[in-house]
Protein backbone atom coordinates (compact mmCIF):
# COMPACT_ATOMS: atom_id res chain seq x y z
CA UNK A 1 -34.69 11.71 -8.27
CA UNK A 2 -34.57 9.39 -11.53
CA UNK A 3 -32.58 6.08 -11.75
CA UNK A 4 -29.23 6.20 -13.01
CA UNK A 5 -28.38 2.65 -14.72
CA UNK A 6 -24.53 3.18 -14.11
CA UNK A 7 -24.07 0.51 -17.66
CA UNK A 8 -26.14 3.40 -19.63
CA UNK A 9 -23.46 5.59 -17.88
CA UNK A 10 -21.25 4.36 -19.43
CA UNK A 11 -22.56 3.99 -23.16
CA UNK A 12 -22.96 7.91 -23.03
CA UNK A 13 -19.56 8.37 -21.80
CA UNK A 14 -17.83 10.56 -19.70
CA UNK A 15 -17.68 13.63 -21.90
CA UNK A 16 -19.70 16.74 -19.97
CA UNK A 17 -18.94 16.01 -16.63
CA UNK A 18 -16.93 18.71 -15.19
CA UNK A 19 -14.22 17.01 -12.95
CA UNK A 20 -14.98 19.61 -10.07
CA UNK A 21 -18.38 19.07 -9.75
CA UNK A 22 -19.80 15.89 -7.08
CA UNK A 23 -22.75 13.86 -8.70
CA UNK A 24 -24.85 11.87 -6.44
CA UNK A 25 -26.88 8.42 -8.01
CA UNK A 26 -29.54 6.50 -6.22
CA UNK A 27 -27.99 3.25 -5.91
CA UNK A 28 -29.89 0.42 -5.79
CA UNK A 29 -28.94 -3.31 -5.07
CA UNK A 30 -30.80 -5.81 -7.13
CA UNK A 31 -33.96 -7.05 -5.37
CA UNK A 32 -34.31 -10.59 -7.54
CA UNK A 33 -31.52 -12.72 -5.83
CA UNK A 34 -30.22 -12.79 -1.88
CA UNK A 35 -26.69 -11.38 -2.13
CA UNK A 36 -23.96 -12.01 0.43
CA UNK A 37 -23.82 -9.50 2.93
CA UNK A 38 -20.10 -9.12 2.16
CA UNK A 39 -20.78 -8.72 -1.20
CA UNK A 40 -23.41 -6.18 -0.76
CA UNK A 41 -20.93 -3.90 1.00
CA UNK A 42 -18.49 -4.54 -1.60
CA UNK A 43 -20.99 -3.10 -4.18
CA UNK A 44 -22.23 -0.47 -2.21
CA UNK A 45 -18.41 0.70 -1.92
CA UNK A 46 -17.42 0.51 -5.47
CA UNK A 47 -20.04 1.77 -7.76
CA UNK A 48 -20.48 4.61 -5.99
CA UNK A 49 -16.68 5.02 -7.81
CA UNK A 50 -18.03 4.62 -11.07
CA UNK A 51 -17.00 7.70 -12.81
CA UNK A 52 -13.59 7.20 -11.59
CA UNK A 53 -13.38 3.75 -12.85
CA UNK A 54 -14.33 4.51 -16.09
CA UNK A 55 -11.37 7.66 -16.68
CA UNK A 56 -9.08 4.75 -14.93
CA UNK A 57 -10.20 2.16 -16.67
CA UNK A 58 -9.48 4.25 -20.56
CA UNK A 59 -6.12 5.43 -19.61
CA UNK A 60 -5.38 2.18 -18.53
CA UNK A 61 -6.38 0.25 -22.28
CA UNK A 62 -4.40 3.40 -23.55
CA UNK A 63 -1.09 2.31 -21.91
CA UNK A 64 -1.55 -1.09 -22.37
CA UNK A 65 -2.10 -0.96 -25.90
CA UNK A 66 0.92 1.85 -26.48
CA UNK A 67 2.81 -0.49 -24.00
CA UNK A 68 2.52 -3.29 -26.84
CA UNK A 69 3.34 -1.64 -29.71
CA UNK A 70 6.43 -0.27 -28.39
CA UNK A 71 7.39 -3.88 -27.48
CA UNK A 72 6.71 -4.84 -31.17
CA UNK A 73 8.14 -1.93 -32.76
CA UNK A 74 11.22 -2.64 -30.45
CA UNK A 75 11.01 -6.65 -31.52
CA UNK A 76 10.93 -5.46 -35.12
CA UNK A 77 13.91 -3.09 -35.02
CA UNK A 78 16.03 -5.27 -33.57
CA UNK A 79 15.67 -7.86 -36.67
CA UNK A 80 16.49 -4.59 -38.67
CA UNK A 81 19.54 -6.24 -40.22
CA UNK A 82 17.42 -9.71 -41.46
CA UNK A 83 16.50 -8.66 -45.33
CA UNK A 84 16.67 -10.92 -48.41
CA UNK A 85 18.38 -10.25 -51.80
CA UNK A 86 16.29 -7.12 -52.52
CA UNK A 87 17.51 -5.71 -49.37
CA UNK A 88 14.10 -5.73 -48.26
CA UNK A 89 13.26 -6.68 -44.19
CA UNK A 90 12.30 -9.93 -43.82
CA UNK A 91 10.86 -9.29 -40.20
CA UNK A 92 7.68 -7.06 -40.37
CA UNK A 93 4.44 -5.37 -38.91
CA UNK A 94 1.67 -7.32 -40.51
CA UNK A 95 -1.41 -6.00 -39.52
CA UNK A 96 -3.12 -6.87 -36.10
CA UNK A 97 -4.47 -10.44 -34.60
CA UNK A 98 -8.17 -9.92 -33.20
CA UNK A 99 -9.24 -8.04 -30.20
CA UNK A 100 -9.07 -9.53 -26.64
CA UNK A 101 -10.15 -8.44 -23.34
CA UNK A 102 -8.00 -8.92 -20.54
CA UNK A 103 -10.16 -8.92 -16.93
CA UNK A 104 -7.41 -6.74 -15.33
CA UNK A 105 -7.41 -4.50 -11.55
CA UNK A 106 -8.81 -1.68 -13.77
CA UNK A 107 -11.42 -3.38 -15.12
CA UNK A 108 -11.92 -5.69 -18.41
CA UNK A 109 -9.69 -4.03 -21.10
CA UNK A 110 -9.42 -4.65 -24.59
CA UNK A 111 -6.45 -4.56 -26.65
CA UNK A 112 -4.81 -5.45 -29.75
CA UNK A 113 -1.97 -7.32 -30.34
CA UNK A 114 0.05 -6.42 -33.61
CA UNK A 115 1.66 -8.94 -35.50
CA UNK A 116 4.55 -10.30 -36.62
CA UNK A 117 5.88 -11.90 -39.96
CA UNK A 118 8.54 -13.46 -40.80
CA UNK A 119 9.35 -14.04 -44.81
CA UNK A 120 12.71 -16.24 -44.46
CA UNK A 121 12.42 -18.83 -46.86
CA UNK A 122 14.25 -20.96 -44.60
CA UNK A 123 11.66 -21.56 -41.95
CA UNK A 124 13.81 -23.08 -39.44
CA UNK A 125 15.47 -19.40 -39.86
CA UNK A 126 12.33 -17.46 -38.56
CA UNK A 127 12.10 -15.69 -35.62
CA UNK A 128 9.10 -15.91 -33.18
CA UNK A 129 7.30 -13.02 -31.26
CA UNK A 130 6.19 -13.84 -28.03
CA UNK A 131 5.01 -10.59 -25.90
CA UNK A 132 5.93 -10.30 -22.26
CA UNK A 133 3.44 -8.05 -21.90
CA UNK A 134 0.35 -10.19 -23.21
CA UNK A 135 1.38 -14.20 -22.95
CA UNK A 136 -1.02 -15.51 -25.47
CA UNK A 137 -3.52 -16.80 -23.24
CA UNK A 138 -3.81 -14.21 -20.44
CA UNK A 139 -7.13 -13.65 -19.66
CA UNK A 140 -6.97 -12.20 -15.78
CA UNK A 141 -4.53 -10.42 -14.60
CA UNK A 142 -2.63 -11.35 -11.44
CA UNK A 143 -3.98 -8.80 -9.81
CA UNK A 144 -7.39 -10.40 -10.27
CA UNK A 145 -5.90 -13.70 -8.90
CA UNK A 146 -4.71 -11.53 -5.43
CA UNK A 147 -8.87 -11.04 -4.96
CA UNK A 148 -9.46 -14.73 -5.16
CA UNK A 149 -8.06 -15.76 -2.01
CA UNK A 150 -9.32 -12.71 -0.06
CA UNK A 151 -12.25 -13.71 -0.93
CA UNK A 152 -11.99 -16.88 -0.29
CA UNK A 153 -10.74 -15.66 3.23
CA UNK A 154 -13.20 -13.54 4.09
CA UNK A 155 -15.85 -16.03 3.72
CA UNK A 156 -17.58 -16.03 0.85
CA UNK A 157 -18.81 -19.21 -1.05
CA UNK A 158 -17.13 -20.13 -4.38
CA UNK A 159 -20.99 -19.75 -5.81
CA UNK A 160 -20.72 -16.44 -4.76
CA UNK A 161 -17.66 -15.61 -6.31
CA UNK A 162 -19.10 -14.25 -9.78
CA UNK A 163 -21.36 -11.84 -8.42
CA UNK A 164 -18.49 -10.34 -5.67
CA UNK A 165 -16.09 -9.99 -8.79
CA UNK A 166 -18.96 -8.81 -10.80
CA UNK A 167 -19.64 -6.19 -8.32
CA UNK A 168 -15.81 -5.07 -8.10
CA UNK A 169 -14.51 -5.41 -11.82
CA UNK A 170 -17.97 -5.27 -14.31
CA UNK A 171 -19.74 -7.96 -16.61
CA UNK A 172 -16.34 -8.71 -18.30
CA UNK A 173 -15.76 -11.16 -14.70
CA UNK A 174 -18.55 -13.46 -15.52
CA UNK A 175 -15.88 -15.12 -17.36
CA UNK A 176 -14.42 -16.30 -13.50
CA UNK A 177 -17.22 -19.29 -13.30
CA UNK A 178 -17.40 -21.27 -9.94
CA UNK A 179 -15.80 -23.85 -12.69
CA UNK A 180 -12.49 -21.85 -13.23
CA UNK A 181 -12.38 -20.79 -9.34
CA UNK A 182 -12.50 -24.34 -8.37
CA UNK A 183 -9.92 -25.00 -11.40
CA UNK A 184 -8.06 -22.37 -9.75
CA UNK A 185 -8.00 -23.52 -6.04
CA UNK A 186 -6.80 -26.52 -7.53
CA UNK A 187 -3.81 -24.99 -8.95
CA UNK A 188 -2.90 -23.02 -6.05
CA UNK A 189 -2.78 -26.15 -4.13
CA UNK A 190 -0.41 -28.09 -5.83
CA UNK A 191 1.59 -24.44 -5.81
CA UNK A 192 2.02 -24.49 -2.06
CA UNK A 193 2.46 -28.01 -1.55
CA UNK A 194 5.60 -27.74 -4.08
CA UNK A 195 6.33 -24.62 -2.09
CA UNK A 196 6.11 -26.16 1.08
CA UNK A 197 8.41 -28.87 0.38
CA UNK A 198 11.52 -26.40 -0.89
CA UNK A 199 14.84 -27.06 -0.16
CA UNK A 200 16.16 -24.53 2.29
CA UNK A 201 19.50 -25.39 2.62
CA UNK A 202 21.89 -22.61 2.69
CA UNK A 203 19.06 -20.49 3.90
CA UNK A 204 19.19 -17.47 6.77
CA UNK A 205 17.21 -15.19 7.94
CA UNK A 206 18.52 -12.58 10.36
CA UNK A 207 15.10 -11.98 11.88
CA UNK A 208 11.41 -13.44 12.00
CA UNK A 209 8.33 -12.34 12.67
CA UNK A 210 5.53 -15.06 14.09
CA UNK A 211 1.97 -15.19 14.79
CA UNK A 212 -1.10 -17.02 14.45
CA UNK A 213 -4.09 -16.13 11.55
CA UNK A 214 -8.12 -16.81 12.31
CA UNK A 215 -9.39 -16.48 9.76
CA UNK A 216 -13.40 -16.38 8.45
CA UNK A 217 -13.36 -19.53 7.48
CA UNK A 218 -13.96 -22.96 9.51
CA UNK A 219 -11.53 -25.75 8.84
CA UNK A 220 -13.82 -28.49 7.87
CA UNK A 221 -15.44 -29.36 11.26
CA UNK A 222 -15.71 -28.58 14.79
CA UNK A 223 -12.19 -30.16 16.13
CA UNK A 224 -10.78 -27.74 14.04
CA UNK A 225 -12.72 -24.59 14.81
CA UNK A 226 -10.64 -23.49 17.39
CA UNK A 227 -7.05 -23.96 14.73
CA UNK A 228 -5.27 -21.57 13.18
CA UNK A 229 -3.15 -20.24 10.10
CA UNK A 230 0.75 -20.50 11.98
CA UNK A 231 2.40 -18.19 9.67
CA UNK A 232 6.21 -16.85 9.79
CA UNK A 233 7.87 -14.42 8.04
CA UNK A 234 11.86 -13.94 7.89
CA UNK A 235 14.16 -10.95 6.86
CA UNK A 236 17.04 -12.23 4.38
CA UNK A 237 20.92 -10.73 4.79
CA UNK A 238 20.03 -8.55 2.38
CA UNK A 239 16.98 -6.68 4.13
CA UNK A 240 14.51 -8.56 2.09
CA UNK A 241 11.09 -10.11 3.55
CA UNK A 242 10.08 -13.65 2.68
CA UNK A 243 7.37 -15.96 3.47
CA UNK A 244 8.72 -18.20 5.19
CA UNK A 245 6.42 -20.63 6.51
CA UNK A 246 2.30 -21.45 6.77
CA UNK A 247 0.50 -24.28 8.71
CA UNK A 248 -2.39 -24.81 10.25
CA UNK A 249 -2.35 -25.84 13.88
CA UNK A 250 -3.11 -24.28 17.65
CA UNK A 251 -1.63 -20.62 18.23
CA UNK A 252 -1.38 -21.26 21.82
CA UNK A 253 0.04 -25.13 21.16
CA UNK A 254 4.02 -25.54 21.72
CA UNK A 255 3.52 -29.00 19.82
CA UNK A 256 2.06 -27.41 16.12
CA UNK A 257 5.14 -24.31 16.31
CA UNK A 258 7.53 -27.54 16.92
CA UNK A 259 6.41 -28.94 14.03
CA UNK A 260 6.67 -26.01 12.17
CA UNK A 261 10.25 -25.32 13.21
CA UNK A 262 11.49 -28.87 12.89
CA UNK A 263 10.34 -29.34 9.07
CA UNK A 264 11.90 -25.69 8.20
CA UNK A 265 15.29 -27.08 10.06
CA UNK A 266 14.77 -30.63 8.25
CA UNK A 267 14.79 -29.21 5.19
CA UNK A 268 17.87 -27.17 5.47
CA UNK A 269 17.29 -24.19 7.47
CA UNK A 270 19.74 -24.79 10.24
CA UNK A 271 21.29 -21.34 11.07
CA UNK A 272 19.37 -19.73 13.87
CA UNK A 273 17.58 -16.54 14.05
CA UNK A 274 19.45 -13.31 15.67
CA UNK A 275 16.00 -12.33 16.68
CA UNK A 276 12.30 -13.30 16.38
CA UNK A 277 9.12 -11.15 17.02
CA UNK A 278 5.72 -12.15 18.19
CA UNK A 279 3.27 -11.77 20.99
CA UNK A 280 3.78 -13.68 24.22
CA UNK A 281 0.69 -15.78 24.18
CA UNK A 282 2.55 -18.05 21.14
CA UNK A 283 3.45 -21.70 22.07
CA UNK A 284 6.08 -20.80 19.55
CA UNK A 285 8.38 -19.07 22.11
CA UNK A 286 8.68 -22.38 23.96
CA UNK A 287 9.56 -24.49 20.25
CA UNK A 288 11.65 -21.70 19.32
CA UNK A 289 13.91 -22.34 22.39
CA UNK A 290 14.26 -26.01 21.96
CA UNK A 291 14.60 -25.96 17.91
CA UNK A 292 17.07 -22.54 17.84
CA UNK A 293 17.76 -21.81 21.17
CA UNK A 294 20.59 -19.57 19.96
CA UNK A 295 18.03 -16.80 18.67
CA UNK A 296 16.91 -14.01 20.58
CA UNK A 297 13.07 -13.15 21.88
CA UNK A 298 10.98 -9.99 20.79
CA UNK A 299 7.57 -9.48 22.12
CA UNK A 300 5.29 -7.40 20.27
CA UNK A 301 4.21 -3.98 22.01
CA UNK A 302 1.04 -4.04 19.72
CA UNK A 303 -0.46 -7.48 20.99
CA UNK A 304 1.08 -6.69 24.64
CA UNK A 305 -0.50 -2.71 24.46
CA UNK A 306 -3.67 -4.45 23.36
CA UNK A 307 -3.42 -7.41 26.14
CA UNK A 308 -2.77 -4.91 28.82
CA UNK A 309 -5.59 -2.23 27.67
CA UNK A 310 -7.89 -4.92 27.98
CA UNK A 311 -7.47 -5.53 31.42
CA UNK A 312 -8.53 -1.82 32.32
CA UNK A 313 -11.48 0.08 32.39
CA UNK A 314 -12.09 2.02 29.02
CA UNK A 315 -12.12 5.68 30.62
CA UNK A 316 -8.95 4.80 31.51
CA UNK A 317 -7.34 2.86 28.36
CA UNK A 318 -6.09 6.13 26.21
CA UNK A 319 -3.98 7.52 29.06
CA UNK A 320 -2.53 4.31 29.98
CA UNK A 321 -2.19 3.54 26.04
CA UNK A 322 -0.13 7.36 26.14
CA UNK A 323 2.16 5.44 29.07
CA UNK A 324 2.50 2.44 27.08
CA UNK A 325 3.85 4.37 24.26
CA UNK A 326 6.43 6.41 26.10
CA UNK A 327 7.99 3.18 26.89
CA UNK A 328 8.67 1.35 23.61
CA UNK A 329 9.63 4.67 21.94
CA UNK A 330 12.11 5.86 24.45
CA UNK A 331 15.27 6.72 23.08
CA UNK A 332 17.05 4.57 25.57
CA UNK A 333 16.76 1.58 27.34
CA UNK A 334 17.08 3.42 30.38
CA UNK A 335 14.71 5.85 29.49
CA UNK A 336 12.37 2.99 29.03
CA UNK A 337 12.92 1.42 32.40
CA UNK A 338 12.10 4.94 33.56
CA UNK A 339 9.20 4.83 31.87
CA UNK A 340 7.97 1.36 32.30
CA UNK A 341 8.72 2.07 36.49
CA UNK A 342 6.14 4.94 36.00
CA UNK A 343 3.33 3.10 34.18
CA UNK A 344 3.56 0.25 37.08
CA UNK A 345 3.55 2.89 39.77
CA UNK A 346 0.81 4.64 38.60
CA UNK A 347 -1.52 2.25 37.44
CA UNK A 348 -0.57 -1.19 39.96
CA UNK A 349 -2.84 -0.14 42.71
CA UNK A 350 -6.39 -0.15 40.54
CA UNK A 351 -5.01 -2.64 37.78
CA UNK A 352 -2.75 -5.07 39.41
CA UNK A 353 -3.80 -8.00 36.13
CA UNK A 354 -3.00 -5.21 33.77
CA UNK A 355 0.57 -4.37 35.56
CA UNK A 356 1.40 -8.05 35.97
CA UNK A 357 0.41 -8.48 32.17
CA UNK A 358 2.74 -5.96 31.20
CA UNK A 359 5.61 -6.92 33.84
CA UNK A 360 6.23 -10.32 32.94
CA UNK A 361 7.66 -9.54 29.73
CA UNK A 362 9.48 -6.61 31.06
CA UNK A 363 13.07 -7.86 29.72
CA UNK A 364 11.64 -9.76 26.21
CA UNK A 365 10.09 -6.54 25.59
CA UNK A 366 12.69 -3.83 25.73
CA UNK A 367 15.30 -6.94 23.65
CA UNK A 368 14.88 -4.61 20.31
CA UNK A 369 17.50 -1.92 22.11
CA UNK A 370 20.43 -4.27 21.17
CA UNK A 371 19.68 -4.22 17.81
CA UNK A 372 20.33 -0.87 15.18
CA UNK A 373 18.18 1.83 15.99
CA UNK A 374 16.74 1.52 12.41
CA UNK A 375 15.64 -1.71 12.42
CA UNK A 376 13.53 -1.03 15.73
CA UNK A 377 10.20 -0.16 13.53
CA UNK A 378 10.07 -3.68 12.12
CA UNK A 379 11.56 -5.56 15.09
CA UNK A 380 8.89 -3.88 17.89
CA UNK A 381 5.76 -5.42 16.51
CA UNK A 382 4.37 -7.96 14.12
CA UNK A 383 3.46 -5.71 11.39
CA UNK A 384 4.79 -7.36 8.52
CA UNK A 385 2.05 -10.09 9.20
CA UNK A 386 -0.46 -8.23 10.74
CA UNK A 387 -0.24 -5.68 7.73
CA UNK A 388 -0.40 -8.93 5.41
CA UNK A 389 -3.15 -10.81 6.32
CA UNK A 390 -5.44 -7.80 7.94
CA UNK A 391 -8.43 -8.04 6.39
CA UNK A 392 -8.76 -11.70 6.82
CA UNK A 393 -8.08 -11.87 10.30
CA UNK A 394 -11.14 -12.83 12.11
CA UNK A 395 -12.89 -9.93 13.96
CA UNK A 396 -16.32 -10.60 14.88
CA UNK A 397 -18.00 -13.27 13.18
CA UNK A 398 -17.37 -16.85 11.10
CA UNK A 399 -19.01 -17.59 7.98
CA UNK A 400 -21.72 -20.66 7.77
CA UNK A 401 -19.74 -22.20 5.10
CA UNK A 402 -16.73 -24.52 6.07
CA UNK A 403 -13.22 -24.39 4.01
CA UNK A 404 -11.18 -27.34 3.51
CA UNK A 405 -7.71 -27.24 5.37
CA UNK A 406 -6.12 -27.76 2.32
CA UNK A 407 -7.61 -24.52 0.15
CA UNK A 408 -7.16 -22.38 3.08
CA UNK A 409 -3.20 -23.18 3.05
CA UNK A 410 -3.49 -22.50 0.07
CA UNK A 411 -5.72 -19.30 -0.01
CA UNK A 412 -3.39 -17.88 2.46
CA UNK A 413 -0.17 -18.87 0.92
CA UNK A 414 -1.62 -17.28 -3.11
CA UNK A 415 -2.51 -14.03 -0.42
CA UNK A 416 1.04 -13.57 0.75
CA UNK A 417 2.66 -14.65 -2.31
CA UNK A 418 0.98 -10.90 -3.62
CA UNK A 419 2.15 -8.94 -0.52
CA UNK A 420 5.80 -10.18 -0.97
CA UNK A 421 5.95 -8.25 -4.12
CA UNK A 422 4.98 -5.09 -2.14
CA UNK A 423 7.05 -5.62 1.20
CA UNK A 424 9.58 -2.78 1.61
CA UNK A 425 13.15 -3.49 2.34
CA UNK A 426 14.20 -3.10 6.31
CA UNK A 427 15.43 0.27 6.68
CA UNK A 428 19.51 0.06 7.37
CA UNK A 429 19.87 -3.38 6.02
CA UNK A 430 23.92 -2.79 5.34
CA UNK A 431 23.68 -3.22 9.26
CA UNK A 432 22.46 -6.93 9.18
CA UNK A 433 25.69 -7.73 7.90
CA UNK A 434 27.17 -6.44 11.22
CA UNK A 435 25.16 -8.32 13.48
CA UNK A 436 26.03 -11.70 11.81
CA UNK A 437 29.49 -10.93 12.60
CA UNK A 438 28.93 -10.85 16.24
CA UNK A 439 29.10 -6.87 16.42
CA UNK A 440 27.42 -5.12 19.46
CA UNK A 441 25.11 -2.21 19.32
CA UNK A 442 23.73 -0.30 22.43
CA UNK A 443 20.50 1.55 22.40
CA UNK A 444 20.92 1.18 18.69
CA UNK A 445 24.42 2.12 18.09
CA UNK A 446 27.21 -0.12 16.94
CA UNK A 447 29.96 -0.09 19.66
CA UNK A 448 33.82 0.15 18.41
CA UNK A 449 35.29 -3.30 18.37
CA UNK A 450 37.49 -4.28 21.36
């Protein structure tokens, strides 16, 4: 079949195309340069889309540009009342300034801002438009900043940058030059090292979450091949998730989850945890006890499932993952010592290493049941981080190309900074009240006061 250059798509437009019908293009990569693997797949995966992008990528200049003039014509009716001796407005619609293109999640859009004049002869008098929409040098969206350091994450070379954006937004990202990436990481440094150093005083969080990131990229040399991204997360009084701390160091290492703990408590954070989640193989349990020995220890059924599976013969792993299940969502924590007395009886005679695995956390595991039944979801595993920084984590493979310790901080901090805005309350968070004030709940269920 014939070529389809997806840019002479575009020039003839969408009109024709019946929605209902499927369309396939030969896709080819171009043959001139050696592209990144990663950024061959991430080509392959989005032009295929290109249709799509383009009916996303009109209605989205649409609204954009109808979202501005409604923020002018808004501006200008509120100076209503401003006229001169004529009666006439002072404040007025005066045409347009030139077109811009935005580089934007929905591709490179290009709108026109209206603009304002004002004809007070006074000019210390005049008002000023400034849109909250458009800041008058926007050129990428944030959104476009979130790719950066997944990018960045995964691997990929800041020479390589270009043609990965290229590939996922169009020829409007050549704009995002190894130059203004670098400029970039830059910035987001001196973000997190401000960030780093906030004052926390007056600071609680009812819960945290804790774990350790590999990610794609080596930190600098070979000492440091084997460190991590420490990263905690922490539930507010009012149900709200927040970033609470990242550092590099050893996931396994009591001495770098000391540290961590020690500089959050320096700088103000001195009320204790009710509870913190994370898997067993953390040095962190053992800091946690010596920095706030007052909090309360979660392990997390999906690093413990996946520690115990792994100890068993794969013919045998989605039963025993069926077992596993029935514990942690038991209704009860009777019902779960039921269940976890079943899983050892059945399974300790073969898989003694896969029992033991799973026994020694027998009490830290089931800890959740004292806490209200709708805040079990987030307090069983480590979601909120694993959901954060999945597609960075390290799977099979590291890149050739180092990072330096300080850009990955930083990388990681810009990547969680975006997820924040999209973390969901906790479910029941009136409750968390309740549990500062000493109250008791039983397999999720808040006792009557004595």
């Amino acid at each position: 079949m014939d070529k389809v250059s997806f840019h002479q798509l575009a020039q003839r437009g969408l009109e024709g195309y019946a929605m209902i019908e499927t369309t396939t293009f030969d896709c080819q990569m171009p043959v001139g340069n050696q592209v990144d693997e990663e950024v061959a797949n991430f080509r392959e995966q989005f032009e295929g889309r290109d249709l799509l992008d383009q009916l996303v990528r009109r209605g989205a200049q649409r609204m954009l540009q109808q979202a501005i003039e409604a923020e002018v014509k808004e501006f200008v009716e509120r100076h209503q009342d401003r006229r001169d001796a004529n009666g006439k407005r002072l404040v007025v619609h005066n045409g347009y300034k030139p077109s811009r293109q935005i580089v934007t999640g929905a591709g490179a859009l290009e709108v026109q801002q209206p603009r304002i004049r004002d004809n007070s002869p006074n000019k210390d008098q005049r008002v000023q438009f400034s849109s909250a929409i458009l800041p008058p040098y926007l050129r990428r969206s944030k959104a476009i900043e979130e790719f950066i350091p997944w990018l960045y994450l995964k691997g990929i070379s800041t020479g390589d940058f270009a043609e990965a954006l290229q590939a996922l937004l169009g020829e409007q990202a050549k704009g995002l030059s190894a130059n203004v990436i670098v400029r970039l990481k830059e910035q987001w440094s001196a973000e997190f090292e401000q960030w780093n150093r906030r004052d926390l005083t007056g600071k609680q969080y009812v819960y945290l979450w804790a774990d350790g990131i590999y990610v794609n990229v080596r930190l600098e040399d070979t000492e440091n091949k084997r460190q991590c991204l420490l990263v905690l997360i922490g539930a507010t009084v009012e149900g709200h998730k927040e970033l609470v701390a990242v550092m590099d160091g050893y996931r396994e290492s009591e001495q770098s989850w000391s540290e961590l703990l020690i500089d959050l408590k320096q700088r103000g954070l001195t009320l204790a945890p009710q509870l913190a989640t994370g898997d067993g193989a953390l040095g962190f349990w053992a800091a946690l006890r010596k920095v706030y020995p007052q909090a309360r220890e979660q392990r997390c059924w999906v690093h413990k499932t996946a520690n115990v599976l792994n100890k068993m013969p794969k013919s045998v792993q989605p039963r025993a993952k069926a077992d596993l299940y029935e514990i942690w969502m038991a209704e009860t924590r009777e019902l779960a010592n039921q269940a976890f007395d079943r899983f050892l009886a059945k399974y300790e005679a073969k898989y003694q290493d896969a029992c033991e695995c799973l026994r020694k956390d027998r009490e830290d595991l089931l800890t959740f049941y004292d806490f209200p039944a709708a805040h079990w979801k987030h307090l069983r595993t480590t979601n909120p981080i694993e959901s954060t920084f999945a597609t960075i984590r390290l799977r099979h493979r590291r890149t050739k190309g180092n990072g330096t310790r300080k850009t990955s901080l930083a990388m990681m901090f810009k990547l969680a900074q975006a997820a924040q805005k999209k973390w969901r309350r906790l479910n029941g968070h009136e409750q968390l009240a309740l549990i500062l004030q000493g109250r008791t709940f039983e397999n999720g269920v808040l006792q009557d006061a004595a």
